[in-house]
PDB file of N, CA and C in Angstrom:
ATOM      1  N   UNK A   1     -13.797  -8.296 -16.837  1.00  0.00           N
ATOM      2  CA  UNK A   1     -13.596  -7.798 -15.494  1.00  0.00           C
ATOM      3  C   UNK A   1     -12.124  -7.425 -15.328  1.00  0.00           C
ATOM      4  N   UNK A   2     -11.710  -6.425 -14.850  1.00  0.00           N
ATOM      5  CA  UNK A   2     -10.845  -5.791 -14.300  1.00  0.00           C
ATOM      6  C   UNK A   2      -9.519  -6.844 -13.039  1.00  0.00           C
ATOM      7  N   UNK A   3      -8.584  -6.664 -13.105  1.00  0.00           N
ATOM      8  CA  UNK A   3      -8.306  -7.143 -12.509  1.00  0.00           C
ATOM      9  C   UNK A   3      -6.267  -6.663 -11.845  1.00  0.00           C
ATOM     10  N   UNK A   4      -6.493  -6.585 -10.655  1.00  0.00           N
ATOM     11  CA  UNK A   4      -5.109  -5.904 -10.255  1.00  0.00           C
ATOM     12  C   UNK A   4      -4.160  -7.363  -9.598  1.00  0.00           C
ATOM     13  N   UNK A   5      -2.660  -7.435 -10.469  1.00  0.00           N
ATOM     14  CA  UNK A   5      -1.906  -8.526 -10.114  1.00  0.00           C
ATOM     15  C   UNK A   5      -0.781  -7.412  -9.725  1.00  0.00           C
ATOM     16  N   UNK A   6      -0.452  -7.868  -8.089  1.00  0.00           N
ATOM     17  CA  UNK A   6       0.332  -7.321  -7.045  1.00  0.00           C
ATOM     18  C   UNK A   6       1.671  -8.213  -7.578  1.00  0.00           C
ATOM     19  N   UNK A   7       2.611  -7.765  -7.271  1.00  0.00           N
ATOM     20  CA  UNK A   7       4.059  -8.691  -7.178  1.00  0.00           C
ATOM     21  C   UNK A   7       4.897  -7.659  -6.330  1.00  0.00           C
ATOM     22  N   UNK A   8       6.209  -8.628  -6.018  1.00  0.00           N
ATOM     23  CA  UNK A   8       7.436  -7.697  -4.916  1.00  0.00           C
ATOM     24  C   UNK A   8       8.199  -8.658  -5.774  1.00  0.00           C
ATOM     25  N   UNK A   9       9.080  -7.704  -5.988  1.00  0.00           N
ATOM     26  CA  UNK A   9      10.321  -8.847  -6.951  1.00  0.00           C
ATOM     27  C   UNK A   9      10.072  -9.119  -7.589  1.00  0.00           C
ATOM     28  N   UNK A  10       9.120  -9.484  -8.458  1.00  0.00           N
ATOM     29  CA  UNK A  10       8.948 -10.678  -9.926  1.00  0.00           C
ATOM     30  C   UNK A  10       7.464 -11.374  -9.264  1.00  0.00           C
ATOM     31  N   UNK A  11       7.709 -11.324  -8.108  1.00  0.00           N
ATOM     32  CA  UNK A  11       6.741 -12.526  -7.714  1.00  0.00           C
ATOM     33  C   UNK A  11       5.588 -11.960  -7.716  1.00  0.00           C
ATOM     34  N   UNK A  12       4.507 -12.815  -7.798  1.00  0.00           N
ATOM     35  CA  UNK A  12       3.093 -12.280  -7.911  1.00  0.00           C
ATOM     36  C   UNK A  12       2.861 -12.761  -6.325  1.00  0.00           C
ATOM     37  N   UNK A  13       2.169 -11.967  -5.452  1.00  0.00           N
ATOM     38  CA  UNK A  13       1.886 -12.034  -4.418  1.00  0.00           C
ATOM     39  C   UNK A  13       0.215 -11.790  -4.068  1.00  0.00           C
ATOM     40  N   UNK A  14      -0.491 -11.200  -4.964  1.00  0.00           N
ATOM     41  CA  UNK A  14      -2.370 -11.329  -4.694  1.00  0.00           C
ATOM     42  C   UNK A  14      -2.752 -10.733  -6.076  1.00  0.00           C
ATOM     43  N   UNK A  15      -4.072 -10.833  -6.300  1.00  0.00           N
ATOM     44  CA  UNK A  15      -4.883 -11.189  -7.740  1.00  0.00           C
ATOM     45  C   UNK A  15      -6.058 -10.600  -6.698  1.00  0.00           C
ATOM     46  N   UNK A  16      -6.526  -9.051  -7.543  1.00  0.00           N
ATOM     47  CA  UNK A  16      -7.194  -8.634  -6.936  1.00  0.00           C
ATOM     48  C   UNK A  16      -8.451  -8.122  -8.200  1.00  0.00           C
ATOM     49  N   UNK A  17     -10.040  -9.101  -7.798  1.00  0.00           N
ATOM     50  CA  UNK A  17     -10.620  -8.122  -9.150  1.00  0.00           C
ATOM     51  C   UNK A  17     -11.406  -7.154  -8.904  1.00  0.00           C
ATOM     52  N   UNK A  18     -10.750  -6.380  -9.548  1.00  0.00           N
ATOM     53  CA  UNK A  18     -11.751  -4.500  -9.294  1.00  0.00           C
ATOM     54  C   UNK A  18     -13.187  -4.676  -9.281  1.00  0.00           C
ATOM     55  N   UNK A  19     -13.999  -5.021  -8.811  1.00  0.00           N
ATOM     56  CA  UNK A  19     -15.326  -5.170  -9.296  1.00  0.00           C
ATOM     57  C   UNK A  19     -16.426  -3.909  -8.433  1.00  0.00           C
ATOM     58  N   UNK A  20     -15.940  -3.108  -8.150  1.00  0.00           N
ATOM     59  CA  UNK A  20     -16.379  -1.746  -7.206  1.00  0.00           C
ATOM     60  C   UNK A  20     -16.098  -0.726  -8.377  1.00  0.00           C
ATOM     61  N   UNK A  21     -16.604   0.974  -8.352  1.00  0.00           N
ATOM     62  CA  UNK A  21     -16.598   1.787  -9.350  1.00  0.00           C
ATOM     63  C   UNK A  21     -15.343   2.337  -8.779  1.00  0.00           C
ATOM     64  N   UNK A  22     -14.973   2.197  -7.869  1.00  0.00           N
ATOM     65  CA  UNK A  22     -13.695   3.141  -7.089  1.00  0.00           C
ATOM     66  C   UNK A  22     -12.914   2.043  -6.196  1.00  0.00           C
ATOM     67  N   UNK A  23     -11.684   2.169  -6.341  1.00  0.00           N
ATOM     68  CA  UNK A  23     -11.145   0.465  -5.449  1.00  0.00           C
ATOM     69  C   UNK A  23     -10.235   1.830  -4.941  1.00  0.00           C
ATOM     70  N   UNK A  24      -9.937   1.662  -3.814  1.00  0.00           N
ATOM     71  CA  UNK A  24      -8.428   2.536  -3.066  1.00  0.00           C
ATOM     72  C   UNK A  24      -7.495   1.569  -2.812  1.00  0.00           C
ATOM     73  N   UNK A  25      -5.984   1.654  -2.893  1.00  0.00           N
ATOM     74  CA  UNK A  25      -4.854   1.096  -2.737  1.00  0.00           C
ATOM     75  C   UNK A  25      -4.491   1.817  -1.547  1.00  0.00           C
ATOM     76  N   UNK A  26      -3.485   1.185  -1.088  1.00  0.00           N
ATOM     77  CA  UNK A  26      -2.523   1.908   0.003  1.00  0.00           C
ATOM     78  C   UNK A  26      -2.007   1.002   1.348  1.00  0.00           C
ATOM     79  N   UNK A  27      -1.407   1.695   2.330  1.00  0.00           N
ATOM     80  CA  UNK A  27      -0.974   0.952   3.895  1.00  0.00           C
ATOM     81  C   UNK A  27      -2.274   0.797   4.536  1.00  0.00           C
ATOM     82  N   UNK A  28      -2.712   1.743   4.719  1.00  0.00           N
ATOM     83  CA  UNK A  28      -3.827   1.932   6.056  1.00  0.00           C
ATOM     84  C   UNK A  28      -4.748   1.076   5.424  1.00  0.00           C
ATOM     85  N   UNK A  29      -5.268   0.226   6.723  1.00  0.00           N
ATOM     86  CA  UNK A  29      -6.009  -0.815   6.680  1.00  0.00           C
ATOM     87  C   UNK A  29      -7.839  -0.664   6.153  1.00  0.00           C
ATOM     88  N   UNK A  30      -7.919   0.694   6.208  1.00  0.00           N
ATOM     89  CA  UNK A  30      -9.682   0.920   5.468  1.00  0.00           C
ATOM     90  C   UNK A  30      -9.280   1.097   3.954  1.00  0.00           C
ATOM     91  N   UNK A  31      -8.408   0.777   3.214  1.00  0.00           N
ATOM     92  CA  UNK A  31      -8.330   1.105   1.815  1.00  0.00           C
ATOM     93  C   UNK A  31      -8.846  -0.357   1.668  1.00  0.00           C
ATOM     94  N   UNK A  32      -8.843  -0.700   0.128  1.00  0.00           N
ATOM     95  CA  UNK A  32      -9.668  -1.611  -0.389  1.00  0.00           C
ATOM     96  C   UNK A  32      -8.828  -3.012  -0.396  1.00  0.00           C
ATOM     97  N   UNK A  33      -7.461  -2.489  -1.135  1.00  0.00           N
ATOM     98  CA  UNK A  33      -6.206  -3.205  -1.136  1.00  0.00           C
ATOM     99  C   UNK A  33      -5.164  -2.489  -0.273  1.00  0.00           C
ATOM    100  N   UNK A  34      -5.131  -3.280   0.747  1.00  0.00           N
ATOM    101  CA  UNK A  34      -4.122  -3.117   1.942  1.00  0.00           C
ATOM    102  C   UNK A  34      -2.977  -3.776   1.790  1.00  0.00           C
ATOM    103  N   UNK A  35      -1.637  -2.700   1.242  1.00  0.00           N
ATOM    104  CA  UNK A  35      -0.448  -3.569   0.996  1.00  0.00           C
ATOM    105  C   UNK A  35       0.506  -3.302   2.485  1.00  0.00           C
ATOM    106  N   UNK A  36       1.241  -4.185   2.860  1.00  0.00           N
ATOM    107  CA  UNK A  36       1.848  -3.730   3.770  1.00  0.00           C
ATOM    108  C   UNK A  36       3.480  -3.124   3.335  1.00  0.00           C
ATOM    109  N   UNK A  37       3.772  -2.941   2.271  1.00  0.00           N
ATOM    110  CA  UNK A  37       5.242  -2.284   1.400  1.00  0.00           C
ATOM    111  C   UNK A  37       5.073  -0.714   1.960  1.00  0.00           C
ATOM    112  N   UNK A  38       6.517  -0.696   2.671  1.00  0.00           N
ATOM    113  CA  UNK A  38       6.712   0.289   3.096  1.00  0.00           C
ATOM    114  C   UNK A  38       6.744   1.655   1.801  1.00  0.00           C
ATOM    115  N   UNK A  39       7.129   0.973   1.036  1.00  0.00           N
ATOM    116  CA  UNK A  39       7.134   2.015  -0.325  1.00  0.00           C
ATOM    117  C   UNK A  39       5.815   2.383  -1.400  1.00  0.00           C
ATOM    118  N   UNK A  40       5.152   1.918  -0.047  1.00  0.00           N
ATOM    119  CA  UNK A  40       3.188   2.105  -0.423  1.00  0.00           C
ATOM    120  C   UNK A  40       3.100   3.209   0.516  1.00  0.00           C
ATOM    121  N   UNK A  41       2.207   4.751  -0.226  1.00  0.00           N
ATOM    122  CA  UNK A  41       1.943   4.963   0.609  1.00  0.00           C
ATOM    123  C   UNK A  41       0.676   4.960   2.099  1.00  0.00           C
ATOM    124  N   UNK A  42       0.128   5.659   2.305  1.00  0.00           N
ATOM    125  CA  UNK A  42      -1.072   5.081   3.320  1.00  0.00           C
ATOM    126  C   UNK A  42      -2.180   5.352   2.332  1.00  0.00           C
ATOM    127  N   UNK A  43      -2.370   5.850   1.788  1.00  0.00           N
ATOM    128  CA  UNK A  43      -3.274   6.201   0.477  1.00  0.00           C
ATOM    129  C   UNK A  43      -2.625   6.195  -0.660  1.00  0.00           C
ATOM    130  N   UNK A  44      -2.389   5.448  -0.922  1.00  0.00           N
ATOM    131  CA  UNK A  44      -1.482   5.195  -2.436  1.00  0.00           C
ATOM    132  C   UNK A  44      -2.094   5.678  -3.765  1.00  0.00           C
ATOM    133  N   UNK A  45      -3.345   5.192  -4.288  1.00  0.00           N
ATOM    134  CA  UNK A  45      -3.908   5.581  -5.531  1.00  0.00           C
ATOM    135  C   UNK A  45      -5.706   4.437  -5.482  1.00  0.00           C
ATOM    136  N   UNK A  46      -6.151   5.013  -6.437  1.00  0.00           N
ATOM    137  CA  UNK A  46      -7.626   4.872  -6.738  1.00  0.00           C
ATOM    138  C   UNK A  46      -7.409   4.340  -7.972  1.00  0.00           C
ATOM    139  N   UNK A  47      -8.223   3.129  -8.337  1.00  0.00           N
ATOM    140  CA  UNK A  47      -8.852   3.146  -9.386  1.00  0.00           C
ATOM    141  C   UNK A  47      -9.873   3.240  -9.559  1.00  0.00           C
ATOM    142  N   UNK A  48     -10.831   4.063 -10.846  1.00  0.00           N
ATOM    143  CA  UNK A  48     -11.906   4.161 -10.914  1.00  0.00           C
ATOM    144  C   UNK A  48     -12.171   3.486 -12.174  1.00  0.00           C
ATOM    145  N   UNK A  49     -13.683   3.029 -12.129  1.00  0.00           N
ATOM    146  CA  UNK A  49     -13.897   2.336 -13.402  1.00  0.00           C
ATOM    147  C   UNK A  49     -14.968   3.444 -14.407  1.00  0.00           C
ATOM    148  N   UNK A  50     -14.488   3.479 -15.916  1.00  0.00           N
ATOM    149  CA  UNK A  50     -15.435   4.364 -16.230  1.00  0.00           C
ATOM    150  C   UNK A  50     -16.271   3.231 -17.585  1.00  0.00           C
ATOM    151  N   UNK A  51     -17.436   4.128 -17.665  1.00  0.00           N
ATOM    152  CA  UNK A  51     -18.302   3.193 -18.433  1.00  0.00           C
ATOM    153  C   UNK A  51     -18.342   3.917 -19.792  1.00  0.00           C
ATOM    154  N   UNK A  52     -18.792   2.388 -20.541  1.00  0.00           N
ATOM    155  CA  UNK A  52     -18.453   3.825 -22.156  1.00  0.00           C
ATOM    156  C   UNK A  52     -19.548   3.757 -22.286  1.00  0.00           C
ATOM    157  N   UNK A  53     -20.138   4.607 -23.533  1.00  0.00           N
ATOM    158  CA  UNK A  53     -21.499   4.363 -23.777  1.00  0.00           C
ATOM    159  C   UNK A  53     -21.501   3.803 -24.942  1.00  0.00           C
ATOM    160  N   UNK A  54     -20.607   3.017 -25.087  1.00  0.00           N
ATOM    161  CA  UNK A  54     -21.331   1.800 -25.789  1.00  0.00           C
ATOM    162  C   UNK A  54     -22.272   0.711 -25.645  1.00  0.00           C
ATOM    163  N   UNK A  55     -23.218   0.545 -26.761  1.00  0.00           N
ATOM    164  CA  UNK A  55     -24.181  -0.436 -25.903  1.00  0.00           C
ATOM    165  C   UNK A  55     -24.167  -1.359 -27.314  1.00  0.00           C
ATOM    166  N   UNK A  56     -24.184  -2.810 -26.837  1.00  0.00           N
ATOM    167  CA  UNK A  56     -23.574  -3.683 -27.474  1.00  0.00           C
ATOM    168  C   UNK A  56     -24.440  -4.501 -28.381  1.00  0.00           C
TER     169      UNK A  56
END
């Protein structure tokens, strides 16, 4: 599983796991991960998850 570790400074501040095909980052409060860093923007970035076709 996927997993997004936030920090400001060094510090780790939230542990977020992607478990959606599309997660949105950003300010504005309907994104998935809502940072409040002014140097976020209101829609910051997407991750998407892609699948391989490997089958195991």
């Amino acid at each position: 599983m996927a997993e997004l570790v936030v920090s400001s400074d060094g510090v780790e501040t939230q542990h977020v796991h992607l478990m959606k095909d599309r997660t949105t980052l950003g300010r504005r409060h309907h994104n998935d991960v809502a940072l409040s860093d002014l140097s976020v923007s209101g829609m910051h970035c997407v991750f998407e998850r892609e699948r391989s076709g490997l089958s195991g």
